[in-house]
Protein backbone atom coordinates (compact mmCIF):
# COMPACT_ATOMS: atom_id res chain seq x y z
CA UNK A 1 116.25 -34.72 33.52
CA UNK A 2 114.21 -34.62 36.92
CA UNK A 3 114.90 -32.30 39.84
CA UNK A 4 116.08 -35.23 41.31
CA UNK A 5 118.47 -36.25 38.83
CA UNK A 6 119.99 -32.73 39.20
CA UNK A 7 120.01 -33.31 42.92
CA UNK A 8 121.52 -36.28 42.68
CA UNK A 9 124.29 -34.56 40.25
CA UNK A 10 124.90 -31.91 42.55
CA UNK A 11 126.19 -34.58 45.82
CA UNK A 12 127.88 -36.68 43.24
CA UNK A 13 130.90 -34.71 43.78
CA UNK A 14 130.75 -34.29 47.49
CA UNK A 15 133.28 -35.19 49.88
CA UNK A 16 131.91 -38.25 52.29
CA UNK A 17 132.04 -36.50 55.37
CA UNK A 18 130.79 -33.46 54.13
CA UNK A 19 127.38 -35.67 52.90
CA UNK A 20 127.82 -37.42 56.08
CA UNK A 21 127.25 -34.27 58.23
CA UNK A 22 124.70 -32.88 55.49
CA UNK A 23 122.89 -35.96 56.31
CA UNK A 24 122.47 -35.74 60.35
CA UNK A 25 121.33 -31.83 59.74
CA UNK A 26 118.44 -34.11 58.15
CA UNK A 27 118.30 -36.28 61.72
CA UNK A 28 117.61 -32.80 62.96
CA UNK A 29 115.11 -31.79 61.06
CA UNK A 30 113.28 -34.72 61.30
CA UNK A 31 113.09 -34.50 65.22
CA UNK A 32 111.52 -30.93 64.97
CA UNK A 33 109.10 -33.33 62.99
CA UNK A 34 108.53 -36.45 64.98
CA UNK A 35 107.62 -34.20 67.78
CA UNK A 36 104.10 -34.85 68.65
CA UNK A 37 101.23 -32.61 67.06
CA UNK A 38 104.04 -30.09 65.37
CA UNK A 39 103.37 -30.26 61.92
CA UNK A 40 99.48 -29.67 62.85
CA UNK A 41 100.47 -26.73 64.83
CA UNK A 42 102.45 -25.43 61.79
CA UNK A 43 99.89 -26.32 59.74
CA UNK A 44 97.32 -24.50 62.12
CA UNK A 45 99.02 -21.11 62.35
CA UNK A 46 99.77 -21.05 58.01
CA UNK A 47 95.76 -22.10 58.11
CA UNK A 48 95.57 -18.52 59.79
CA UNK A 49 94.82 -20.06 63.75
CA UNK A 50 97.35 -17.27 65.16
CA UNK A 51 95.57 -17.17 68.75
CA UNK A 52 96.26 -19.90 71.37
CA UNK A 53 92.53 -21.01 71.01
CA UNK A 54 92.11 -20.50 67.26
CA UNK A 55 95.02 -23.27 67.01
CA UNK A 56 93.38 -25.58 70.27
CA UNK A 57 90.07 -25.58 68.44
CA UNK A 58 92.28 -26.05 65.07
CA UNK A 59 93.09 -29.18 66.26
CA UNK A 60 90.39 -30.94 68.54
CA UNK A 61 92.59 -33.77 70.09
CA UNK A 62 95.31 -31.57 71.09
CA UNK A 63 94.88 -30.56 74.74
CA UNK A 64 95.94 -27.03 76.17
CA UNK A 65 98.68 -28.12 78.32
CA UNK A 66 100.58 -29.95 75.66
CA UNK A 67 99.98 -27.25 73.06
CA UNK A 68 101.46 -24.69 75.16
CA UNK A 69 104.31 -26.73 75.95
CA UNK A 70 105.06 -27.63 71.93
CA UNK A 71 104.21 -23.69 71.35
CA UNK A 72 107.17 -23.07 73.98
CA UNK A 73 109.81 -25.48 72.94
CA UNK A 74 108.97 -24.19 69.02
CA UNK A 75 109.69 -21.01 69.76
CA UNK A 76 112.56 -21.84 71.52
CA UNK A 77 113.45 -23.56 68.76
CA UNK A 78 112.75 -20.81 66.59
CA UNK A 79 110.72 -21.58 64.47
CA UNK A 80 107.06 -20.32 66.03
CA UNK A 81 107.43 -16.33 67.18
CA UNK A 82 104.72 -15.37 70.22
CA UNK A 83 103.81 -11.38 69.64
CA UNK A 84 102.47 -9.56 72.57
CA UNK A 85 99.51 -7.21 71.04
CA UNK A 86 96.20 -7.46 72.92
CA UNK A 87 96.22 -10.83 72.90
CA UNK A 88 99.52 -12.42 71.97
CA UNK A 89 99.44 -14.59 68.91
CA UNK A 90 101.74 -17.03 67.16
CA UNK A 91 103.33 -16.69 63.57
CA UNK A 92 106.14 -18.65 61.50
CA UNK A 93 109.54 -17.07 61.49
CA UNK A 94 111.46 -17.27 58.19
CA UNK A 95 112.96 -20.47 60.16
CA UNK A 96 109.58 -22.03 60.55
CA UNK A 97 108.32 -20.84 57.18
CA UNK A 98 111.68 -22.50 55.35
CA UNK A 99 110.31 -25.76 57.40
CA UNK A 100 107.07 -25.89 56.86
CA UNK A 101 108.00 -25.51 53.02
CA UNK A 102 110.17 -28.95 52.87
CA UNK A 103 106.81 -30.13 55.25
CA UNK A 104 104.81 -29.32 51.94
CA UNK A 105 106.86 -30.70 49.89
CA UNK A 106 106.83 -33.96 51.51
CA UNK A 107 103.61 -34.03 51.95
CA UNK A 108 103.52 -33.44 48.15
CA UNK A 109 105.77 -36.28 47.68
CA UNK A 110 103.82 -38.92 50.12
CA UNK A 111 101.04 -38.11 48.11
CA UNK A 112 102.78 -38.99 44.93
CA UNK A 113 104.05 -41.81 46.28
CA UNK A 114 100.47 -42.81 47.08
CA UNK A 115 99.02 -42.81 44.00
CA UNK A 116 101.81 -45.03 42.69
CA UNK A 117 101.30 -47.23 45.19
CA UNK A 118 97.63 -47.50 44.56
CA UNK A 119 97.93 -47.30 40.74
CA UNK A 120 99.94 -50.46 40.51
CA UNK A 121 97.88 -53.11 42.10
């Protein structure tokens, strides 16, 4: 039995609704995703890029102004924290850690998905 088999077990027994709302926290997640340049920005600071400019150069295409605006609305969204030291610098919260776990994990899974695709031609 896969983890997905057990998955699939597990919502077998759920009420409709109840999947129904389980399924539009995923609608959620998924437009903390689609936001432009966030998963490289996540990917950035867990690369160890916790300054503003470690995470600019990080990502070469990104400019500054949009960077500090997706750096604002993620930590308003709570999943980026901004300390104040010296310098201030950007970490995941436990929020933005538990995200940027299902992130791997997908990214695991598009992978997968990639070499079945190419393995069956």
């Amino acid at each position: 039995m896969t983890t997905s088999d057990n998955f699939i077990d597990k919502i077998k027994g759920k009420d409709h609704a109840e999947l129904c709302r389980e399924v539009l926290a995923i609608g959620d997640m998924m437009d903390v995703l689609r936001a432009k340049w966030t998963v490289e920005i996540l990917t950035a600071i867990v690369c160890g890029n916790e300054h503003f400019g470690e995470i600019l150069n990080a990502i070469p295409a990104l400019s500054d102004k949009v960077l500090a605006d997706r750096l604002r609305q993620l930590t308003a969204d709570r999943i980026v924290s901004r300390c104040e030291l010296s310098t201030p610098h950007y970490s995941l919260t436990d929020h933005g850690r538990d995200l940027f776990a299902v992130v791997y994990r997908m990214a695991d899974w598009g992978l997968q998905h990639r070499r079945l695709l190419l393995g069956s031609h």
